[in-house]
N, C-alpha and C. Protein backbone atom coordinates (compact mmCIF):
# COMPACT_ATOMS: atom_id res chain seq x y z
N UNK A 1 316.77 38.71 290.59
CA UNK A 1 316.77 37.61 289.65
C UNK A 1 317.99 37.78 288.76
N UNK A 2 318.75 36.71 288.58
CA UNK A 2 319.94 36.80 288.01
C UNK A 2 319.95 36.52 286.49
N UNK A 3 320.55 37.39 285.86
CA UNK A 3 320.34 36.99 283.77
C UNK A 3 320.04 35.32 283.50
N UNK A 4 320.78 34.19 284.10
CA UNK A 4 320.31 33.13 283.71
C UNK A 4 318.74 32.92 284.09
N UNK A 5 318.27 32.99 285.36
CA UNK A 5 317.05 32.99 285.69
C UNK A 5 316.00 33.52 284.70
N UNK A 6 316.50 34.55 284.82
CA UNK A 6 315.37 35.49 283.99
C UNK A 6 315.30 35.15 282.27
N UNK A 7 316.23 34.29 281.53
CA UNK A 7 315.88 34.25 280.19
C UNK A 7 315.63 32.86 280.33
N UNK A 8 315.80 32.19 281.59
CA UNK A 8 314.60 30.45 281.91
C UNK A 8 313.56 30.64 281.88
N UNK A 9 313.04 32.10 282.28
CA UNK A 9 311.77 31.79 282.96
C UNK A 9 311.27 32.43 281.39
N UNK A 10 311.60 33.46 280.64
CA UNK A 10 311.06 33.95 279.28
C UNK A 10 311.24 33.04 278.33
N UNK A 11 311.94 31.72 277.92
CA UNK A 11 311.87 31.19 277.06
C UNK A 11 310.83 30.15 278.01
N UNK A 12 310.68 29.46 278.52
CA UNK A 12 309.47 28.67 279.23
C UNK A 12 308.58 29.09 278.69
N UNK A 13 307.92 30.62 278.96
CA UNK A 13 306.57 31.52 278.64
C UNK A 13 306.28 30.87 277.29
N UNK A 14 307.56 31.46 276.78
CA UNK A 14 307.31 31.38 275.09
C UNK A 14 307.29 29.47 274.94
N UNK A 15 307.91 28.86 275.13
CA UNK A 15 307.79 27.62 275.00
C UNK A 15 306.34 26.77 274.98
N UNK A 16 305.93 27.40 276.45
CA UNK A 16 304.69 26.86 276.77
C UNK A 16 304.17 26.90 275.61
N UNK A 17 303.77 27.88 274.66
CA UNK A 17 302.83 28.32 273.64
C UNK A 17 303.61 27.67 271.78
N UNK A 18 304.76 26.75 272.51
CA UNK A 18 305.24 26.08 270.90
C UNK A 18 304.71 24.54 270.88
N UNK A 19 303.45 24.22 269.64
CA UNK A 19 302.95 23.09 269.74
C UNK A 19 302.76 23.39 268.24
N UNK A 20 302.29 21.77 267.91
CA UNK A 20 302.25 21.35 267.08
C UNK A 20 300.66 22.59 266.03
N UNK A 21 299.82 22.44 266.90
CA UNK A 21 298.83 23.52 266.60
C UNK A 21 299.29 24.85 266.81
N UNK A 22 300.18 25.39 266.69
CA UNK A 22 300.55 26.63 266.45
C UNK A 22 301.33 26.91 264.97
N UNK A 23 301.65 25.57 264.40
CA UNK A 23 301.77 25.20 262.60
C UNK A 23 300.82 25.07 261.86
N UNK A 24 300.20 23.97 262.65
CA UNK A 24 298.94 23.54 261.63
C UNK A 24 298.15 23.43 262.55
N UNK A 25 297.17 24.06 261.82
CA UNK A 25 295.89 24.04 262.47
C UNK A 25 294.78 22.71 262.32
N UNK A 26 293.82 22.83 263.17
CA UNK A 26 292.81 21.53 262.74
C UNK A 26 292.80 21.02 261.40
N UNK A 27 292.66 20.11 261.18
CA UNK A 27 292.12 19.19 259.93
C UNK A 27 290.57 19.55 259.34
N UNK A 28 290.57 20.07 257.92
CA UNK A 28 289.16 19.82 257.61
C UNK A 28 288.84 19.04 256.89
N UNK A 29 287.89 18.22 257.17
CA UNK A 29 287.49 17.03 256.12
C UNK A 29 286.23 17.24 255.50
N UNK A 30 286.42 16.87 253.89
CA UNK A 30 285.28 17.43 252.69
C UNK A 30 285.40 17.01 251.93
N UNK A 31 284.23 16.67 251.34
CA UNK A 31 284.38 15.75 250.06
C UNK A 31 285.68 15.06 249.43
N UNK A 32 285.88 13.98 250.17
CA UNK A 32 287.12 13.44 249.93
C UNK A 32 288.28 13.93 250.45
N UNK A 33 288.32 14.69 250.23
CA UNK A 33 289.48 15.67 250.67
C UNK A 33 290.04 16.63 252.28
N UNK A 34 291.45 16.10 252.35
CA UNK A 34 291.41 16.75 254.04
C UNK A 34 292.28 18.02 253.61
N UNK A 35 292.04 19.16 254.37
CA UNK A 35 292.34 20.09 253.88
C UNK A 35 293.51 20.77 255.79
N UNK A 36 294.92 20.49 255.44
CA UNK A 36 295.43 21.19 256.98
C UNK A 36 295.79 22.71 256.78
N UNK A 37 295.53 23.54 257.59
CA UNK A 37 296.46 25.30 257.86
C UNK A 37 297.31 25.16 257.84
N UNK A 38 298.68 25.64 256.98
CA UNK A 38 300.05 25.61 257.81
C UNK A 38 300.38 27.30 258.09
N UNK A 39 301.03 27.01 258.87
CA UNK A 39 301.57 28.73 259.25
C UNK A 39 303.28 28.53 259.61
N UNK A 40 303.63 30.14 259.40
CA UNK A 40 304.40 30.29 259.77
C UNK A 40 304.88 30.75 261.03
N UNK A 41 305.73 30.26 262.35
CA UNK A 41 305.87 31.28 263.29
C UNK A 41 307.04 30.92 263.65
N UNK A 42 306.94 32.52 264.36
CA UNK A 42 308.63 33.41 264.68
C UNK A 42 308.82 33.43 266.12
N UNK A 43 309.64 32.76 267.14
CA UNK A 43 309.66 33.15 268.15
C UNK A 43 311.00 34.10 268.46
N UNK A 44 311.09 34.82 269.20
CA UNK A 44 312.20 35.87 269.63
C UNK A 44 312.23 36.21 271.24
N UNK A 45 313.36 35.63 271.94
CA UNK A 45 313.48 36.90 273.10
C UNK A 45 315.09 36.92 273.53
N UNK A 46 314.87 38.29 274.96
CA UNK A 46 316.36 38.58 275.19
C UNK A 46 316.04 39.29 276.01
N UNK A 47 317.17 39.59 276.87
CA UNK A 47 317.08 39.92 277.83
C UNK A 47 318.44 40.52 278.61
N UNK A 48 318.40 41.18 279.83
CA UNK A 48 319.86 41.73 280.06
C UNK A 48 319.78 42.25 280.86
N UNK A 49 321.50 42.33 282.30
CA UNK A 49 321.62 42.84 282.85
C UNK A 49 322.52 43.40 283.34
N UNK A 50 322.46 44.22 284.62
CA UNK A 50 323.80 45.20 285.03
C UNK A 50 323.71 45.41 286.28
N UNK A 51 324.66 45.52 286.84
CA UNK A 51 325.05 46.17 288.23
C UNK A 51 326.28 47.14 287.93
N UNK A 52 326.35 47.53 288.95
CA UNK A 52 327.15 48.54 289.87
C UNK A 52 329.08 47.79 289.30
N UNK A 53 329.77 48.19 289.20
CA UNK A 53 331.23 47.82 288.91
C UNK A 53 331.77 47.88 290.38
N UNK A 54 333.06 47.09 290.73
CA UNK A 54 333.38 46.83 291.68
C UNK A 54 334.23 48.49 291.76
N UNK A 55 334.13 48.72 293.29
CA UNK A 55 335.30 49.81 293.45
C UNK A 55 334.38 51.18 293.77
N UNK A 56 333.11 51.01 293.19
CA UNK A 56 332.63 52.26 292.71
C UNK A 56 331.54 52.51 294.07
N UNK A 57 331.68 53.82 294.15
CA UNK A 57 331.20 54.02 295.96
C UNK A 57 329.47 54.54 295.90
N UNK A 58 329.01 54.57 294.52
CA UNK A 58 327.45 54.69 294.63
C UNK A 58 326.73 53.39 295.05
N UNK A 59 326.78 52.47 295.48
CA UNK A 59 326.00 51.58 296.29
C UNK A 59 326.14 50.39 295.22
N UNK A 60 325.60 49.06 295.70
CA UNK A 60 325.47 47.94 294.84
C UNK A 60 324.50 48.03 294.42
N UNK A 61 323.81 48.32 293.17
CA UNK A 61 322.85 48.75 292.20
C UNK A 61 322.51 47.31 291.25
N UNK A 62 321.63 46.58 290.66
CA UNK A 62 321.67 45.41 290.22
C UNK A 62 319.84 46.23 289.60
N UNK A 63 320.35 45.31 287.99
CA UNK A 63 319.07 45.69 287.36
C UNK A 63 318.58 44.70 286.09
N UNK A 64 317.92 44.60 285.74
CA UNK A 64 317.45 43.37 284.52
C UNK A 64 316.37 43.90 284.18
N UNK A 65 316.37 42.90 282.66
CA UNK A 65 314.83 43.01 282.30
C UNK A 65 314.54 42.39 281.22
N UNK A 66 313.50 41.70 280.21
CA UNK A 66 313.32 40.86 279.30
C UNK A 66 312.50 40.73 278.93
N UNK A 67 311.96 40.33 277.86
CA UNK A 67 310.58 40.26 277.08
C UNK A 67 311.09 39.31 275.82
N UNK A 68 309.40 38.95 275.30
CA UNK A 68 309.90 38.05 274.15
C UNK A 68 308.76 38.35 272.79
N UNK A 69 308.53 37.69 271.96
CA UNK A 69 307.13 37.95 271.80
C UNK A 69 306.84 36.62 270.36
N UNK A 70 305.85 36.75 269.90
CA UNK A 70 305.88 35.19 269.11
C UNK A 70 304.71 35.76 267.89
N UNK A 71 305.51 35.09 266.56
CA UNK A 71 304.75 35.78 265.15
C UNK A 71 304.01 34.77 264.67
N UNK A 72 303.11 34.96 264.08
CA UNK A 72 302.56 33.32 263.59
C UNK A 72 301.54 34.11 261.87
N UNK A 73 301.73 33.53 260.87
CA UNK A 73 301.08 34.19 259.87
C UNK A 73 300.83 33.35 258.81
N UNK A 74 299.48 33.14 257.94
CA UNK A 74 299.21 31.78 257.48
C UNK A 74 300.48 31.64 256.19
N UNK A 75 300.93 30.88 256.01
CA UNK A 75 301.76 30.02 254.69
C UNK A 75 300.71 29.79 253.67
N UNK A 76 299.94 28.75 254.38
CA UNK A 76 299.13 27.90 252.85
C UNK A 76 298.55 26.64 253.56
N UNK A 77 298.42 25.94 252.60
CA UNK A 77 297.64 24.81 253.49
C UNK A 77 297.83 23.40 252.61
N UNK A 78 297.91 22.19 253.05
CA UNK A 78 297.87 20.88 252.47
C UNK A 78 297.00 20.11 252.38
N UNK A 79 296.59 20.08 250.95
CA UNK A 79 295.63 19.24 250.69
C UNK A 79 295.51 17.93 250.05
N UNK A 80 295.01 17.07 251.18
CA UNK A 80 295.60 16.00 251.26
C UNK A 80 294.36 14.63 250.32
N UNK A 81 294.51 14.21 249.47
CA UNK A 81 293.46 13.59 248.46
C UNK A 81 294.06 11.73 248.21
N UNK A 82 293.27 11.40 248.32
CA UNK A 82 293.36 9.58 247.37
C UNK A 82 294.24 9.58 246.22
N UNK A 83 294.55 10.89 245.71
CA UNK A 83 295.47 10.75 244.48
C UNK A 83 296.80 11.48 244.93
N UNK A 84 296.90 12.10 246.07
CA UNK A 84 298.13 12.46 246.40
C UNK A 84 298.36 13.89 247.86
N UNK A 85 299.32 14.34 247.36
CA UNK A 85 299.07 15.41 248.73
C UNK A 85 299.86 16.80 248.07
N UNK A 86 299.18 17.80 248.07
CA UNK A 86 299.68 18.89 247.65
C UNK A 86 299.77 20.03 248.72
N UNK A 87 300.90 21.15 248.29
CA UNK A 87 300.87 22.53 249.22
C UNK A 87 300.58 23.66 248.34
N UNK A 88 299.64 24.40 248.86
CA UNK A 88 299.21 25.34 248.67
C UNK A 88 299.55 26.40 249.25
N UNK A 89 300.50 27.45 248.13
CA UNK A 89 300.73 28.14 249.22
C UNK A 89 299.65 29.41 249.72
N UNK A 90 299.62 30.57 250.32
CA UNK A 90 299.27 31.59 250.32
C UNK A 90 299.78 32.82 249.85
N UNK A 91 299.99 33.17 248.53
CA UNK A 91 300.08 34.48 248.15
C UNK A 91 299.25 36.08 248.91
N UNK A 92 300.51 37.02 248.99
CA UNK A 92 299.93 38.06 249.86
C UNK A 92 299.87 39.18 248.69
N UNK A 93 298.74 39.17 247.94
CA UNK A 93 298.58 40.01 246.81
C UNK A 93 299.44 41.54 247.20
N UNK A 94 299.07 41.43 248.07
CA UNK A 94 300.34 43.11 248.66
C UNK A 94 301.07 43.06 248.11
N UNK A 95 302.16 42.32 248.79
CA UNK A 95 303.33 42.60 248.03
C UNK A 95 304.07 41.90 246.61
N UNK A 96 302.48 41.67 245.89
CA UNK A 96 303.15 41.59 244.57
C UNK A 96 302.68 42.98 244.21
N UNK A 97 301.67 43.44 244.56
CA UNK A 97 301.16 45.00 243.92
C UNK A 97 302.35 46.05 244.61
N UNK A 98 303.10 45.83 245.40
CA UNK A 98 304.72 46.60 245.66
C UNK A 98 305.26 46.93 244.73
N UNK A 99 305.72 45.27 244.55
CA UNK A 99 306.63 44.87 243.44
C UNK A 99 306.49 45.53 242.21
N UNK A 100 305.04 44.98 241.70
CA UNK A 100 305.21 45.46 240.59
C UNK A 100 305.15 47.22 240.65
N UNK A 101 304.46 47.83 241.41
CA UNK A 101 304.44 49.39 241.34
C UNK A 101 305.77 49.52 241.11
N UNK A 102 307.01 49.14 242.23
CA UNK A 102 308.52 49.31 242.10
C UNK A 102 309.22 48.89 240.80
N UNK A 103 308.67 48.37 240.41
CA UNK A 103 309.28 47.78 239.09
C UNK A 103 308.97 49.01 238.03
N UNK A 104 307.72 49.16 237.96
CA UNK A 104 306.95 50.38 237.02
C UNK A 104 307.67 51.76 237.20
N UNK A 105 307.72 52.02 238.20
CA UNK A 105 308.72 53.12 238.69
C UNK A 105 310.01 53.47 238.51
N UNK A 106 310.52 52.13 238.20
CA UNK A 106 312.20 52.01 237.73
C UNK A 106 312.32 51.91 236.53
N UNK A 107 311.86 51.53 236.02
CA UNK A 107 311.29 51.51 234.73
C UNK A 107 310.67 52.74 233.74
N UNK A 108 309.88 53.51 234.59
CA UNK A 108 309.58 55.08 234.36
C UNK A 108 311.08 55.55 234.30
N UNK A 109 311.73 55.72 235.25
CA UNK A 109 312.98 56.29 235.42
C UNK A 109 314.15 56.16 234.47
N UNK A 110 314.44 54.70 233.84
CA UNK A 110 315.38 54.04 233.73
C UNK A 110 314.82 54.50 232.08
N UNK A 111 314.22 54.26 231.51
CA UNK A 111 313.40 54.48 229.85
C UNK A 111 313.95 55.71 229.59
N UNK A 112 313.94 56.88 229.80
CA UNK A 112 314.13 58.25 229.36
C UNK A 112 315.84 58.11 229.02
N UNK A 113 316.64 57.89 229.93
CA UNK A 113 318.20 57.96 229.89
C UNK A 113 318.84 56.62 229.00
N UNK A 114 318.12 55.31 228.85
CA UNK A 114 318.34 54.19 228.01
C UNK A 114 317.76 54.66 226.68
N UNK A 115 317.33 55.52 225.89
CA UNK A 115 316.61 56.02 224.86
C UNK A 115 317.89 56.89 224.47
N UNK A 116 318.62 57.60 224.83
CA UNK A 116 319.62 58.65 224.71
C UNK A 116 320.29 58.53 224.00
């Protein structure tokens, strides 16, 4: 299989699986209000190959190979009302509790020598 072949046939794979429901998910409807998933997703692939150089007396050698893989992770969601349409996002309490630890830490550090 020759490098063009082979990154047709891995972006296809991955293709197959890019739809509209892989953003947003079903619709929920509730008291007035429709509520959609949005997400985020990452697709990635690559791939590569080699043979043998001309001239060279170890045999015609030919080799490839490729993979891809696909991220998807919620955003937030839109909620959609008679008075308008809003986004909501999703906060990942993690990495504000990072943040702020990193901040506290630099801050520990930085206080003793700014006092001087």
């Amino acid at each position: 299989m020759n490098p063009t072949e082979l990154l047709q046939k891995v972006s296809e794979s991955l293709g197959s699986t890019a739809s509209v429901k892989s953003v947003f998910g079903d619709p929920i409807h509730a008291n007035g209000r429709t509520v959609v998933p949005v997400a985020k997703v990452a697709y990635g692939f690559g791939g590569g190959a080699g043979g043998a150089r001309a001239g060279v007396q170890t045999g015609q050698g030919e080799g490839g190979g490729g993979g891809g893989g696909v991220r998807a992770l919620p955003a937030g969601a839109l909620e959609i009302t008679d008075g308008g349409t809003r986004f909501i996002p999703f906060i990942e309490v993690r990495w504000l509790v990072i943040a702020f630890t990193a901040g506290m830490a630099v801050g520990r550090l930085a206080l003793p020598r700014w006092r001087r």
